[in-house]
C-alpha atoms as a PDB file:
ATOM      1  CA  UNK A   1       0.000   0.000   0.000  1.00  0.00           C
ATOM      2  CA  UNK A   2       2.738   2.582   0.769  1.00  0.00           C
ATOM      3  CA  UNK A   3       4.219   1.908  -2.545  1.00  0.00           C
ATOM      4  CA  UNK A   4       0.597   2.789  -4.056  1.00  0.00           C
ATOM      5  CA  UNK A   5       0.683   5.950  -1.935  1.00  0.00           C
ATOM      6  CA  UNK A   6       4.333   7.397  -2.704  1.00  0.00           C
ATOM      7  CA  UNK A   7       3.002   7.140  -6.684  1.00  0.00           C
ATOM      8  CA  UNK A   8      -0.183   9.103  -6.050  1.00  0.00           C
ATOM      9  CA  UNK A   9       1.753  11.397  -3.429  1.00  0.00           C
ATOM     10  CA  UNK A  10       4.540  11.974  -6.457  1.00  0.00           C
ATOM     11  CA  UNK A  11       2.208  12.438  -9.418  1.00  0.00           C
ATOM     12  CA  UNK A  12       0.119  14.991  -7.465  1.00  0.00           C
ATOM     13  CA  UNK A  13       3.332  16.367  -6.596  1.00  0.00           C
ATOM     14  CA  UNK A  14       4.160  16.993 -10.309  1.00  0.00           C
ATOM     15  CA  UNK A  15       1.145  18.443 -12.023  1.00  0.00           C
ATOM     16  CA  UNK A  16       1.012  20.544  -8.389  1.00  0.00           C
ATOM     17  CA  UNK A  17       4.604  22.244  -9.620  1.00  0.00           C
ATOM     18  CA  UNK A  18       6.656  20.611  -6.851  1.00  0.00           C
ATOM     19  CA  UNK A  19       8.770  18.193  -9.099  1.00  0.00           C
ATOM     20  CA  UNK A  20      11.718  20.191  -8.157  1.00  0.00           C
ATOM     21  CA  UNK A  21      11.686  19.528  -4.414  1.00  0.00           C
ATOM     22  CA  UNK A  22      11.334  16.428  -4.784  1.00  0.00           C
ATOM     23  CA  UNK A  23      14.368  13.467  -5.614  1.00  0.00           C
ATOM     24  CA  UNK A  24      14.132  10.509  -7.065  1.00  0.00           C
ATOM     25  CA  UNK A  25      16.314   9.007  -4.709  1.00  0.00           C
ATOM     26  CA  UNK A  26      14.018   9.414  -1.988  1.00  0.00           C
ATOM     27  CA  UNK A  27      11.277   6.486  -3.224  1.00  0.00           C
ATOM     28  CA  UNK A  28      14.830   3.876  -4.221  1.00  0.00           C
ATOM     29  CA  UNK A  29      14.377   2.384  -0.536  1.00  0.00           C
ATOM     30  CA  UNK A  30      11.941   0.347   1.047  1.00  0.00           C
ATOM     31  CA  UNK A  31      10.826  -1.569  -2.293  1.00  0.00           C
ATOM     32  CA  UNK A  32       8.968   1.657  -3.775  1.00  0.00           C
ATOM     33  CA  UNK A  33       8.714   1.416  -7.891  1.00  0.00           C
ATOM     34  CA  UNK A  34       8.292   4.891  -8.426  1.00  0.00           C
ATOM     35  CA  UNK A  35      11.638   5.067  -9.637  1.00  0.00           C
ATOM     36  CA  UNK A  36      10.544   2.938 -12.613  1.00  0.00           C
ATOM     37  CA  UNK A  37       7.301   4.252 -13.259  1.00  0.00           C
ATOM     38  CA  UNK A  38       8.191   7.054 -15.303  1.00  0.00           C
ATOM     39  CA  UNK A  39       5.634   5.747 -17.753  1.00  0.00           C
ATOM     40  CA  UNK A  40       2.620   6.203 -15.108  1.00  0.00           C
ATOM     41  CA  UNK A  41       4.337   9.556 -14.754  1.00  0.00           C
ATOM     42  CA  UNK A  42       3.914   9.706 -18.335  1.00  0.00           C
ATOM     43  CA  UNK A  43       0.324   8.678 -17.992  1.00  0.00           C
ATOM     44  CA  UNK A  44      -0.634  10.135 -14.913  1.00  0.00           C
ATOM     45  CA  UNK A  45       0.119  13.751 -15.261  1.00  0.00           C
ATOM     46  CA  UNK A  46      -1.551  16.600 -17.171  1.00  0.00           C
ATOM     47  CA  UNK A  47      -2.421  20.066 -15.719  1.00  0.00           C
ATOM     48  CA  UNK A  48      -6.581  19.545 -16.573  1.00  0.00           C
ATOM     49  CA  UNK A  49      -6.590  19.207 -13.130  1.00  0.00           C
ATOM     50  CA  UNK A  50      -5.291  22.523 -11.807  1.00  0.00           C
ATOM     51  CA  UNK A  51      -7.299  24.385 -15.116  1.00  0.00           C
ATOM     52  CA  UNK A  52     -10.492  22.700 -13.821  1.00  0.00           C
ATOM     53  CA  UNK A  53      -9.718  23.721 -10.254  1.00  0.00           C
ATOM     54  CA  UNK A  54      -8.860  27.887 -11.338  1.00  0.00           C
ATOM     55  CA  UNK A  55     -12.326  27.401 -13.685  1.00  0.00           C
ATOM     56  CA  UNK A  56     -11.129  30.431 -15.627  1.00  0.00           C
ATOM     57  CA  UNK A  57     -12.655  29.614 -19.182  1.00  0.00           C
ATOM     58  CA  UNK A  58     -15.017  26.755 -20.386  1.00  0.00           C
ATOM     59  CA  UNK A  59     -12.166  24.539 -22.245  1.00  0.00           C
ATOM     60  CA  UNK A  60     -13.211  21.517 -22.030  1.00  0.00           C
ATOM     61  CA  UNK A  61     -17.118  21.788 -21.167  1.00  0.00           C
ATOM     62  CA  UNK A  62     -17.992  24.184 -23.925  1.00  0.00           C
ATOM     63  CA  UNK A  63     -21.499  23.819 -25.510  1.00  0.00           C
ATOM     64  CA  UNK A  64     -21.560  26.305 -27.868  1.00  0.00           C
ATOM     65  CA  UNK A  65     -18.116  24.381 -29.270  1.00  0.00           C
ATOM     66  CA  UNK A  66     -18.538  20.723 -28.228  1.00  0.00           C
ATOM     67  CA  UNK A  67     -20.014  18.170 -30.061  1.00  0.00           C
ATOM     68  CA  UNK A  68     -19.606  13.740 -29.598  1.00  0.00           C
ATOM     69  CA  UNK A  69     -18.998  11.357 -32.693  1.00  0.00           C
ATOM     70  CA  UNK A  70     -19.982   8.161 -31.997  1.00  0.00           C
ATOM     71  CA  UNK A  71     -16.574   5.530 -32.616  1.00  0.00           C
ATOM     72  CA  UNK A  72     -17.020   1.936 -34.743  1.00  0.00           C
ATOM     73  CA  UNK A  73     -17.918   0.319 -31.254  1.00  0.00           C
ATOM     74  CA  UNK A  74     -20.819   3.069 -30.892  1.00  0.00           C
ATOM     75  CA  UNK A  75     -18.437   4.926 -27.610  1.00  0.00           C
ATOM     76  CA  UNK A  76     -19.250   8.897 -27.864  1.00  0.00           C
ATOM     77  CA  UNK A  77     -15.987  11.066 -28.171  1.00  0.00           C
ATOM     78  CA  UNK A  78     -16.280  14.269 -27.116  1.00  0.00           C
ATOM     79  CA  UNK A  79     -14.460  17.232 -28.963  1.00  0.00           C
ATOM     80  CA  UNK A  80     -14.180  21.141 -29.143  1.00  0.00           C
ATOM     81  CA  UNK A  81     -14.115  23.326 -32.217  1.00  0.00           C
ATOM     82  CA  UNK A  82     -12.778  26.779 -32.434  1.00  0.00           C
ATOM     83  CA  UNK A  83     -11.955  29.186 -34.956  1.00  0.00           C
ATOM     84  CA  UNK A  84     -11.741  28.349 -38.893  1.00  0.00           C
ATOM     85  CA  UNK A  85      -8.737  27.399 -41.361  1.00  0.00           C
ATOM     86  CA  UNK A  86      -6.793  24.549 -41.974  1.00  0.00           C
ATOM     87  CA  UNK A  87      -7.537  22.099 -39.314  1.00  0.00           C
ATOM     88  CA  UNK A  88      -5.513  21.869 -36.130  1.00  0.00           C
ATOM     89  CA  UNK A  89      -5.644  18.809 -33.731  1.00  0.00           C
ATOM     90  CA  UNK A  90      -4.923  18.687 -30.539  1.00  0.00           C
ATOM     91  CA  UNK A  91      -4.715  15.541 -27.869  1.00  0.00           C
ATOM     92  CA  UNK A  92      -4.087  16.291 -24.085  1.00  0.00           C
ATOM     93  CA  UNK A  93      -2.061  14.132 -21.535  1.00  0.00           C
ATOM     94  CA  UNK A  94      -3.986  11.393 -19.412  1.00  0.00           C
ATOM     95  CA  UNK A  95      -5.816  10.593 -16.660  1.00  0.00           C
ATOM     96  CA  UNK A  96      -5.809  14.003 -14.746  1.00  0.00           C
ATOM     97  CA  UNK A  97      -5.533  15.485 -19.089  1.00  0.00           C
ATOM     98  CA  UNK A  98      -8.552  17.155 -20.668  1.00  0.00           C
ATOM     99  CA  UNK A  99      -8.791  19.864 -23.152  1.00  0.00           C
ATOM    100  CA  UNK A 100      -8.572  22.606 -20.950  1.00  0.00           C
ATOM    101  CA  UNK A 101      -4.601  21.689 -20.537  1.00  0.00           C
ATOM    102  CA  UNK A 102      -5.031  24.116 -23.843  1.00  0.00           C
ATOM    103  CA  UNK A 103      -6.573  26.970 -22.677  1.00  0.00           C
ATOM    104  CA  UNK A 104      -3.497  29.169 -23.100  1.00  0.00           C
ATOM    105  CA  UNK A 105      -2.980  28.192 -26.756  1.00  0.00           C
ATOM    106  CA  UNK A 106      -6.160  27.614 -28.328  1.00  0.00           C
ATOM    107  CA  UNK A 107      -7.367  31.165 -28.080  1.00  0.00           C
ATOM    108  CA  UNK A 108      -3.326  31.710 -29.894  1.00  0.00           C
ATOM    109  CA  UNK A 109      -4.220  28.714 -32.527  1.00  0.00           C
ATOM    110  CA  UNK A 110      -7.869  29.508 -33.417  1.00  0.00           C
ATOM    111  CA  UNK A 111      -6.827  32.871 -34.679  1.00  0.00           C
ATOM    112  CA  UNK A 112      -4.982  31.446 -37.945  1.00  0.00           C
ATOM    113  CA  UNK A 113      -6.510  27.632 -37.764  1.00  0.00           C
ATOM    114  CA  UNK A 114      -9.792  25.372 -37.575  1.00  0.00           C
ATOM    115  CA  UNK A 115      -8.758  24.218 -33.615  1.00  0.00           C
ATOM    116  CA  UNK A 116      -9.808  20.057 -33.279  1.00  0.00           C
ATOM    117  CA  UNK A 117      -9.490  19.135 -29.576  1.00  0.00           C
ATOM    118  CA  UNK A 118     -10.440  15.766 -28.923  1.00  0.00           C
ATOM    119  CA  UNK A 119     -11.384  14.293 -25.389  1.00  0.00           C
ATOM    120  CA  UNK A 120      -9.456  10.816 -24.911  1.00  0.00           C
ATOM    121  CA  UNK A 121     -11.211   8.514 -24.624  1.00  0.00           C
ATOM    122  CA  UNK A 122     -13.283   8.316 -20.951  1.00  0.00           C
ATOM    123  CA  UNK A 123     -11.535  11.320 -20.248  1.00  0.00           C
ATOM    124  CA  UNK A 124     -14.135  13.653 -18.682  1.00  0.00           C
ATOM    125  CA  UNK A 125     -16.815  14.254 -21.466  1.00  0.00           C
ATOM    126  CA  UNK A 126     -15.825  11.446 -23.450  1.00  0.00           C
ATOM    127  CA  UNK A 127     -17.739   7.921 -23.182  1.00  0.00           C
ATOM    128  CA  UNK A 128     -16.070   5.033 -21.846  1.00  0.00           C
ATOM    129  CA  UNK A 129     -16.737   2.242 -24.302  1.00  0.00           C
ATOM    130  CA  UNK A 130     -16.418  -1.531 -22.913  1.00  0.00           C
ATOM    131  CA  UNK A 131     -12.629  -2.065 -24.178  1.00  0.00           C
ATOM    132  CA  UNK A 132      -9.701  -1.942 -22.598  1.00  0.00           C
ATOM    133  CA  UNK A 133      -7.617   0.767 -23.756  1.00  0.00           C
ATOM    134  CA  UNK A 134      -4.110   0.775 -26.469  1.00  0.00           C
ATOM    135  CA  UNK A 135      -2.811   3.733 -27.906  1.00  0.00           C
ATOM    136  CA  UNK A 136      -3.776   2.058 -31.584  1.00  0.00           C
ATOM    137  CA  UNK A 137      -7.689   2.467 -30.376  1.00  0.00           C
ATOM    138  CA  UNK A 138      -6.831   6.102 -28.573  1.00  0.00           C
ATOM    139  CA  UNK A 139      -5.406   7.087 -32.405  1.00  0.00           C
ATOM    140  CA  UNK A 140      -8.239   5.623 -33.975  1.00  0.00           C
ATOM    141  CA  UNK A 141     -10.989   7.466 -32.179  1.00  0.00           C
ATOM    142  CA  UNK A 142      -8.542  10.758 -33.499  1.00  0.00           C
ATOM    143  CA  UNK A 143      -8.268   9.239 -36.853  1.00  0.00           C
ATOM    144  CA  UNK A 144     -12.492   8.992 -37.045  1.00  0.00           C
ATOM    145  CA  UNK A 145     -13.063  12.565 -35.931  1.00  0.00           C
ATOM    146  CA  UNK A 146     -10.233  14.123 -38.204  1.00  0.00           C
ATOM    147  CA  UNK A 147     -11.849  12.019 -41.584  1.00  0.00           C
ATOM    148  CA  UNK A 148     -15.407  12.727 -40.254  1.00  0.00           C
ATOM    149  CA  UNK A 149     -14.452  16.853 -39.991  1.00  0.00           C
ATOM    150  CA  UNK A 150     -12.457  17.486 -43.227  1.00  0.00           C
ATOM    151  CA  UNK A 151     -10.677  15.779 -46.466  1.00  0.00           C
ATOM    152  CA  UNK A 152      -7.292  17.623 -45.763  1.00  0.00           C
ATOM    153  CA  UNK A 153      -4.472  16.621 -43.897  1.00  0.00           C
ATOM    154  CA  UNK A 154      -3.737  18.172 -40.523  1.00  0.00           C
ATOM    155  CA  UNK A 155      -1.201  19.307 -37.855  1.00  0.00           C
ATOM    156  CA  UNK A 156      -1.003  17.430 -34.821  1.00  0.00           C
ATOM    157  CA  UNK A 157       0.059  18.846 -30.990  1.00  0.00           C
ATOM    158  CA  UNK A 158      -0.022  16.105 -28.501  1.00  0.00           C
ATOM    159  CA  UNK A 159       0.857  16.376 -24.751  1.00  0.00           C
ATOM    160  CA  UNK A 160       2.541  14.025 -22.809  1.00  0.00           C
ATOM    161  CA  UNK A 161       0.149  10.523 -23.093  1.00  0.00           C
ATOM    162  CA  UNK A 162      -1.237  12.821 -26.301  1.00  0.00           C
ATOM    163  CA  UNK A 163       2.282  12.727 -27.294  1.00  0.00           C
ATOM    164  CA  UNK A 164       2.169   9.071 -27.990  1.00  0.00           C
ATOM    165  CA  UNK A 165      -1.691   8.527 -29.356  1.00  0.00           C
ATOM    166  CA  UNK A 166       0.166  11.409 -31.869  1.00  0.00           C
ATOM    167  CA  UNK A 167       2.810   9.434 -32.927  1.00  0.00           C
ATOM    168  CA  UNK A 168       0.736   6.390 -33.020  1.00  0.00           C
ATOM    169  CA  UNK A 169      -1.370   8.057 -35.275  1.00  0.00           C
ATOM    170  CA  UNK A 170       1.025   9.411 -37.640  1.00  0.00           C
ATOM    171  CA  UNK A 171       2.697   6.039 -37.839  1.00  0.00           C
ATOM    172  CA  UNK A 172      -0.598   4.603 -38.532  1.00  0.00           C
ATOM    173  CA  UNK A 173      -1.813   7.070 -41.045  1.00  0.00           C
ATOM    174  CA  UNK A 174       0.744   8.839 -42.321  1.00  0.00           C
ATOM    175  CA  UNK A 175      -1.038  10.743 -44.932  1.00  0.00           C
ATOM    176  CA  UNK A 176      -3.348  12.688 -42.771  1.00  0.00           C
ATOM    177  CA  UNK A 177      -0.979  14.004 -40.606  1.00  0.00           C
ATOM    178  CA  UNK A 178       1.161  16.986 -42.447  1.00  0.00           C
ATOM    179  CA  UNK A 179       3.061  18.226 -39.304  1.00  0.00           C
ATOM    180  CA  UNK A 180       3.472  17.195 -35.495  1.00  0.00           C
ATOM    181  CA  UNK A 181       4.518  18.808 -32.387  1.00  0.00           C
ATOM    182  CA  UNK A 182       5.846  16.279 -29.864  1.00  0.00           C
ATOM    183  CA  UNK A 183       5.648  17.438 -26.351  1.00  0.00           C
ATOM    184  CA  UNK A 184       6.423  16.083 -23.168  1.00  0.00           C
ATOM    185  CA  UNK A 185       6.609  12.240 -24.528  1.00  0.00           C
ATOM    186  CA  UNK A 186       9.034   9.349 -25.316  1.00  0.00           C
ATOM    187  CA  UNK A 187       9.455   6.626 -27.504  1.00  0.00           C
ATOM    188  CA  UNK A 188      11.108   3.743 -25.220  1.00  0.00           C
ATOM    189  CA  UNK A 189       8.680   1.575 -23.754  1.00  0.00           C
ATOM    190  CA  UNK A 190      11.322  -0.279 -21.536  1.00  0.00           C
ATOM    191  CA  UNK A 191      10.274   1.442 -18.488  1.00  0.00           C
ATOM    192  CA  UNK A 192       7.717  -1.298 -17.129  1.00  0.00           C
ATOM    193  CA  UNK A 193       9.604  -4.250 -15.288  1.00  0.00           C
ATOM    194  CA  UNK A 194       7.728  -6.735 -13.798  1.00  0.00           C
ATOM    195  CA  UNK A 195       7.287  -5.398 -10.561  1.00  0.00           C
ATOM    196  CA  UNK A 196       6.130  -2.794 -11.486  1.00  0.00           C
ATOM    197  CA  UNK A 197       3.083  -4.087 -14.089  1.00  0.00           C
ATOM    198  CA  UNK A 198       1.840  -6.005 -10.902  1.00  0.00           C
ATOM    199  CA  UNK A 199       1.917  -3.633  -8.649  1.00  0.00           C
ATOM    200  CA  UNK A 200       0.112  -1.598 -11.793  1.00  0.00           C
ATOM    201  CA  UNK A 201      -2.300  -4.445 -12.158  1.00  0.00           C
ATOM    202  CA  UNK A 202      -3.379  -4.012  -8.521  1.00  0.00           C
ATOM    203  CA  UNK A 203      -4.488  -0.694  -8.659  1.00  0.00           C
ATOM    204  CA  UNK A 204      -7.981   0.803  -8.965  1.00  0.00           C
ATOM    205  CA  UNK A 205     -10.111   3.257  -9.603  1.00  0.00           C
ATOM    206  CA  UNK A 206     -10.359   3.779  -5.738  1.00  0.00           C
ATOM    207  CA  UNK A 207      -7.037   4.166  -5.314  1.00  0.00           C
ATOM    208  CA  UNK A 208      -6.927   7.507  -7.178  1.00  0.00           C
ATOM    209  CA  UNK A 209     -10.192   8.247  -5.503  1.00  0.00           C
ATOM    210  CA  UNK A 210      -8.853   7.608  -1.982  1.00  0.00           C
ATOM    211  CA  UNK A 211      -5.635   9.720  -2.408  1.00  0.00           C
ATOM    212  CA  UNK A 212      -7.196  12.807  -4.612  1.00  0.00           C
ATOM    213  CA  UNK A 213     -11.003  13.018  -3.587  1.00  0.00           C
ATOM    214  CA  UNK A 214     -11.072  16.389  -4.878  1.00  0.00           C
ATOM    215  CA  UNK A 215      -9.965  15.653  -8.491  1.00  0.00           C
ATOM    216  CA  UNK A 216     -12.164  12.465  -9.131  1.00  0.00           C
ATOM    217  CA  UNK A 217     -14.848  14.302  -7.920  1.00  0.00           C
ATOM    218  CA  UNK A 218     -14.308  17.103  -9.963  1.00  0.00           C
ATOM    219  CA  UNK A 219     -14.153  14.859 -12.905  1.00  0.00           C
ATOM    220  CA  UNK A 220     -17.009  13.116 -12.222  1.00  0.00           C
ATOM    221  CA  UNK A 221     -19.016  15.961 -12.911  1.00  0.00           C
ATOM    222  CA  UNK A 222     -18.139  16.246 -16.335  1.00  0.00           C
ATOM    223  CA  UNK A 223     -18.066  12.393 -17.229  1.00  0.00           C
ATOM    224  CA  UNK A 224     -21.176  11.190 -19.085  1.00  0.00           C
ATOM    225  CA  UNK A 225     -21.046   8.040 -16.681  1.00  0.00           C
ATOM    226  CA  UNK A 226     -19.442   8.754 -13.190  1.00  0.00           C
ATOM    227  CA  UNK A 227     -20.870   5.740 -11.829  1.00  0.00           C
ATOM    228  CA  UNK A 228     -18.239   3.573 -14.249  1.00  0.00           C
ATOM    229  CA  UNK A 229     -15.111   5.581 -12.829  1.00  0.00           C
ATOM    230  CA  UNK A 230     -13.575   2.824 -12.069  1.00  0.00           C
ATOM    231  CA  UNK A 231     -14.549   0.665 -15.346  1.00  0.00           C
ATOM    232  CA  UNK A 232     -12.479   3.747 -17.060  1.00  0.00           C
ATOM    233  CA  UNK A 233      -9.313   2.579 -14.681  1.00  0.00           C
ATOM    234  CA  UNK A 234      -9.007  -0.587 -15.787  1.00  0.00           C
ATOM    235  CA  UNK A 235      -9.482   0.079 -18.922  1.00  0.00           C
ATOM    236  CA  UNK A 236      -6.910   3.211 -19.118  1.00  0.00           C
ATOM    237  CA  UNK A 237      -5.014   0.669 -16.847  1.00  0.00           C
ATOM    238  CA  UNK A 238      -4.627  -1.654 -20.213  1.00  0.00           C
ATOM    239  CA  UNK A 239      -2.596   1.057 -21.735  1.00  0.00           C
ATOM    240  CA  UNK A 240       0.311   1.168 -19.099  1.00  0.00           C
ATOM    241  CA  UNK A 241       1.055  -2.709 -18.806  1.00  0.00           C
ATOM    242  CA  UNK A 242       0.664  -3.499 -22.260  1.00  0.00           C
ATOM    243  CA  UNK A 243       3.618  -2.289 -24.227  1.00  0.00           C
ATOM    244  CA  UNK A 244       4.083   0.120 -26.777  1.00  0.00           C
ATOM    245  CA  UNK A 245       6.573  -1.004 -29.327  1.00  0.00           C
ATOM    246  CA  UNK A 246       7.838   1.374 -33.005  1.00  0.00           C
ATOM    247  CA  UNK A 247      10.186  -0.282 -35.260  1.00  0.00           C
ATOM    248  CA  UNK A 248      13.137   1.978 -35.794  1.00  0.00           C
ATOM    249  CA  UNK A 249      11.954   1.204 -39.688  1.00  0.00           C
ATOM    250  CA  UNK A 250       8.281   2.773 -38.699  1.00  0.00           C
ATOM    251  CA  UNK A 251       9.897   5.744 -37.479  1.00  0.00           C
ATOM    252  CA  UNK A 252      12.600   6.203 -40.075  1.00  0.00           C
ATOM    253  CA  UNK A 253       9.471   6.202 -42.394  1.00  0.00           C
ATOM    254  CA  UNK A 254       7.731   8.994 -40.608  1.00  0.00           C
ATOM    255  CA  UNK A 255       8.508  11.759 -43.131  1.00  0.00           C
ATOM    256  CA  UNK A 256       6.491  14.861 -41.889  1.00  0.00           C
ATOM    257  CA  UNK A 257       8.043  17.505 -39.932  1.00  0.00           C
ATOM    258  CA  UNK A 258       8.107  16.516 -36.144  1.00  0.00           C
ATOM    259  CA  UNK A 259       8.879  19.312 -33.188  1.00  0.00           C
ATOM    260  CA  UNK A 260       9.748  17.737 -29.995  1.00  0.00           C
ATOM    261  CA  UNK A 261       9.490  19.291 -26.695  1.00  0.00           C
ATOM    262  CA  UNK A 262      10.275  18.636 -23.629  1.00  0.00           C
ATOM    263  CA  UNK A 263      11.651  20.241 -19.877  1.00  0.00           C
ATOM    264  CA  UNK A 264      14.752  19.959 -19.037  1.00  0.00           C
ATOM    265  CA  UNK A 265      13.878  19.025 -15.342  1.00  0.00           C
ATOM    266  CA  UNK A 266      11.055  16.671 -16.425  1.00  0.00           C
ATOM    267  CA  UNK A 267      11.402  12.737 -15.343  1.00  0.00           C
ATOM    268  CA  UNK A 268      11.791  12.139 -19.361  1.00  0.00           C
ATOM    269  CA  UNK A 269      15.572  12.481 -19.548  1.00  0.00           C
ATOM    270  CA  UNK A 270      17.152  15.175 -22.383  1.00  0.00           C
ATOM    271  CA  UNK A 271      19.351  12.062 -23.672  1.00  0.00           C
ATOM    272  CA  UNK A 272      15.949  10.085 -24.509  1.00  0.00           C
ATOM    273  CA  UNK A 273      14.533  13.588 -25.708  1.00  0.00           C
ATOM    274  CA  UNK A 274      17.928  13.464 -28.272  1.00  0.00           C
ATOM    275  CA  UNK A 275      17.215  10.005 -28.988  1.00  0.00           C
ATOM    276  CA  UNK A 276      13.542  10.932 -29.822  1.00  0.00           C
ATOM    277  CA  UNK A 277      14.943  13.700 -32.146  1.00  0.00           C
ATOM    278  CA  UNK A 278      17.085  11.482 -33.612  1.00  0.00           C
ATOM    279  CA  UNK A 279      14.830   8.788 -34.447  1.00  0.00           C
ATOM    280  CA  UNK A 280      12.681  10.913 -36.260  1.00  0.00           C
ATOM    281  CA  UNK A 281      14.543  11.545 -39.989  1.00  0.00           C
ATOM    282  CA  UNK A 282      12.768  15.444 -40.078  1.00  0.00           C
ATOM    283  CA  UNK A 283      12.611  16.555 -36.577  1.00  0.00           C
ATOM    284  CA  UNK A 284      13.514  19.743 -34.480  1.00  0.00           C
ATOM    285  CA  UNK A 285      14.478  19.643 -30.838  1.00  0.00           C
ATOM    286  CA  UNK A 286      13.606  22.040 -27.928  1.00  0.00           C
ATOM    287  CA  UNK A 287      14.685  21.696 -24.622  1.00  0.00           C
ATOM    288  CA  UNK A 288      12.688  23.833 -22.021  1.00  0.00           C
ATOM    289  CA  UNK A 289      15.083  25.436 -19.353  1.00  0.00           C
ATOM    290  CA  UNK A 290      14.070  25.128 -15.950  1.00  0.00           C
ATOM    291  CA  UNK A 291      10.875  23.558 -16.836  1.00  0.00           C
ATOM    292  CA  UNK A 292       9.145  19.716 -15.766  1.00  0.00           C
ATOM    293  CA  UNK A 293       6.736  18.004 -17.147  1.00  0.00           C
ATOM    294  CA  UNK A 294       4.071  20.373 -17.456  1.00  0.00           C
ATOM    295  CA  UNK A 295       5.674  22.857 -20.097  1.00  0.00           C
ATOM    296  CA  UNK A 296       2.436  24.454 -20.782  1.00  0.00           C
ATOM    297  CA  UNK A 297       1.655  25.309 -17.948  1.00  0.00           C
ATOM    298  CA  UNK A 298       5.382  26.351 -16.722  1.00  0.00           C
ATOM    299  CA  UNK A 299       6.071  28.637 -19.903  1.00  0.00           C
ATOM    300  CA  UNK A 300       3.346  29.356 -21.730  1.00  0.00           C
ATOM    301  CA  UNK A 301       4.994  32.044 -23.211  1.00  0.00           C
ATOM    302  CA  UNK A 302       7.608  30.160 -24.125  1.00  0.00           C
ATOM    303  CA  UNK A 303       5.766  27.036 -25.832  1.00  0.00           C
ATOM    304  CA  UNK A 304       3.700  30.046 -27.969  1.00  0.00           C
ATOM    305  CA  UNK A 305       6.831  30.881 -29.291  1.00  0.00           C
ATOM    306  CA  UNK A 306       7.995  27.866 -30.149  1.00  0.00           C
ATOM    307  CA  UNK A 307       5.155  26.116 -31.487  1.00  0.00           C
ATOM    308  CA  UNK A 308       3.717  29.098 -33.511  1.00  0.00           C
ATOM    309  CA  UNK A 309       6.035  29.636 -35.828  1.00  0.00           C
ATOM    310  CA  UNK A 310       6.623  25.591 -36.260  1.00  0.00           C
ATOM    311  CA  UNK A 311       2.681  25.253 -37.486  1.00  0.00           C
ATOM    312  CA  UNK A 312       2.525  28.822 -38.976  1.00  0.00           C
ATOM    313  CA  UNK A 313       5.027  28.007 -41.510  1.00  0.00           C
END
């Protein structure tokens, strides 16, 4: 159970703007894991939570720009539309992710693009479905609202687990996706030992519940089924023991221009950042000084500058 607590207690820890005070070292004793679960990190953080809790702006629960699309097995996505243009699409991080991780940079976007942002799947407004989840079905329910929305080909921003449903989808379906920006993400999927996907397998929707009440509830609200909160966990839980594997031919064959971001104080180290970048045959690299995980929220000035002109021109 403690090791269950000291993941919660770190991941709130991140997306709370903490990271830095806390050391890695300090969960290596006393059998903790959360020295190898940099992929629940991965997973686990997103700042939806700490937009939903300022409740400046409607990202996210929007009616006049929401709409669902029911998926092949009949689940409801929800997404946002804003301005007009060649389409933009953007996927948040998971579990704590929604939309409103965007707020800062959707009002920027919509002002030269048509601005797609898609709910994962049982991620607040979005229906559950009765699967468990991969990052092939995540990209799919993107791939089915991008073709049902427009013919052309589109830009792609993903955050952290959007990072990965981005990539997934570009490897899939290469010809819809003209550009991406890569933030927050990685490509290895070495990160779950053993231990760790069992001590993964035992957790549940109540254990998020138990350690941040305030969050789940707050989530609840805008889920279309809060009674199946924890039906969502084990089937989000799907995506973080079962591994995610590119061929180095897959992404050598990935020829659209590719910006990756990521903080240089984030758990994803700058060396797998570099191997990311170098990977990728047409890719950029920027590092984020003095920045974790949650870029966006850590320099939004910073990321506008960045990512403009990369999707501008």
């Amino acid at each position: 159970m403690r090791a269950k607590n000291e993941i919660i207690t770190y991941l709130q820890s991140i997306y709370q703007g903490t990271y830095k005070h806390l050391k890695m070292a300090q969960f290596k004793n006393s059998g903790s894991i959360v020295g190898k679960l940099l992929l629940l990190y991965l997973l686990f953080t997103g700042p939806g939570c700490v937009a939903q809790q300022k409740g400046n702006d409607d990202f996210g629960n929007n009616p006049s720009a929401g709409h669902y699309l029911p998926m092949k097995d009949k689940t409801k996505i929800y997404y946002e539309v804003y301005g007009s243009g060649n389409p933009i699409v953007l996927l948040h991080g998971g579990l704590y992710g929604d939309i409103s991780e965007y707020k800062k940079l959707i009002p920027q976007l919509s002002k030269h693009f048509q601005v797609i942002a898609i709910e994962t799947r049982g991620h607040a407004k979005s229906e559950i479905g009765h699967q468990p989840y991969t990052y092939s079905l995540f990209a799919e329910d993107a791939y089915t609202i991008i073709k049902h929305l427009t013919k052309d080909s589109v830009i792609v921003i993903g955050f952290s687990v959007g990072s990965m449903i981005g990539i997934t989808l570009t490897v899939d379906h290469p010809e819809i996706v003209k550009k991406l920006v890569f933030v927050s993400g990685q490509l290895a999927s070495n990160l779950n030992s053993p231990e760790a996907i069992e001590k993964i397998k035992k957790m549940t929707g109540d254990t998020i519940e138990k350690q941040d009440p305030d969050f789940v509830r707050a989530r609840k609200k805008l889920m279309p089924e809060p009674q199946r909160w924890n039906d969502f966990f084990e089937y989000f839980k799907n995506s973080m023991v079962v591994e995610t594997v590119f061929k180095p031919e897959q992404l050598e064959a990935v020829k659209c221009p590719v910006l990756i971001i990521g903080g240089d104080r984030d758990g994803i180290r700058a060396e797998d950042m570099v191997a990311t970048y170098r990977l990728l045959p047409n890719s950029s690299l920027a590092i984020i000084p003095n920045s974790g995980h949650l870029v966006f929220v850590k320099r939004p000035d910073l990321m506008d500058a960045i990512i403009l002109p990369f999707v501008l021109h």
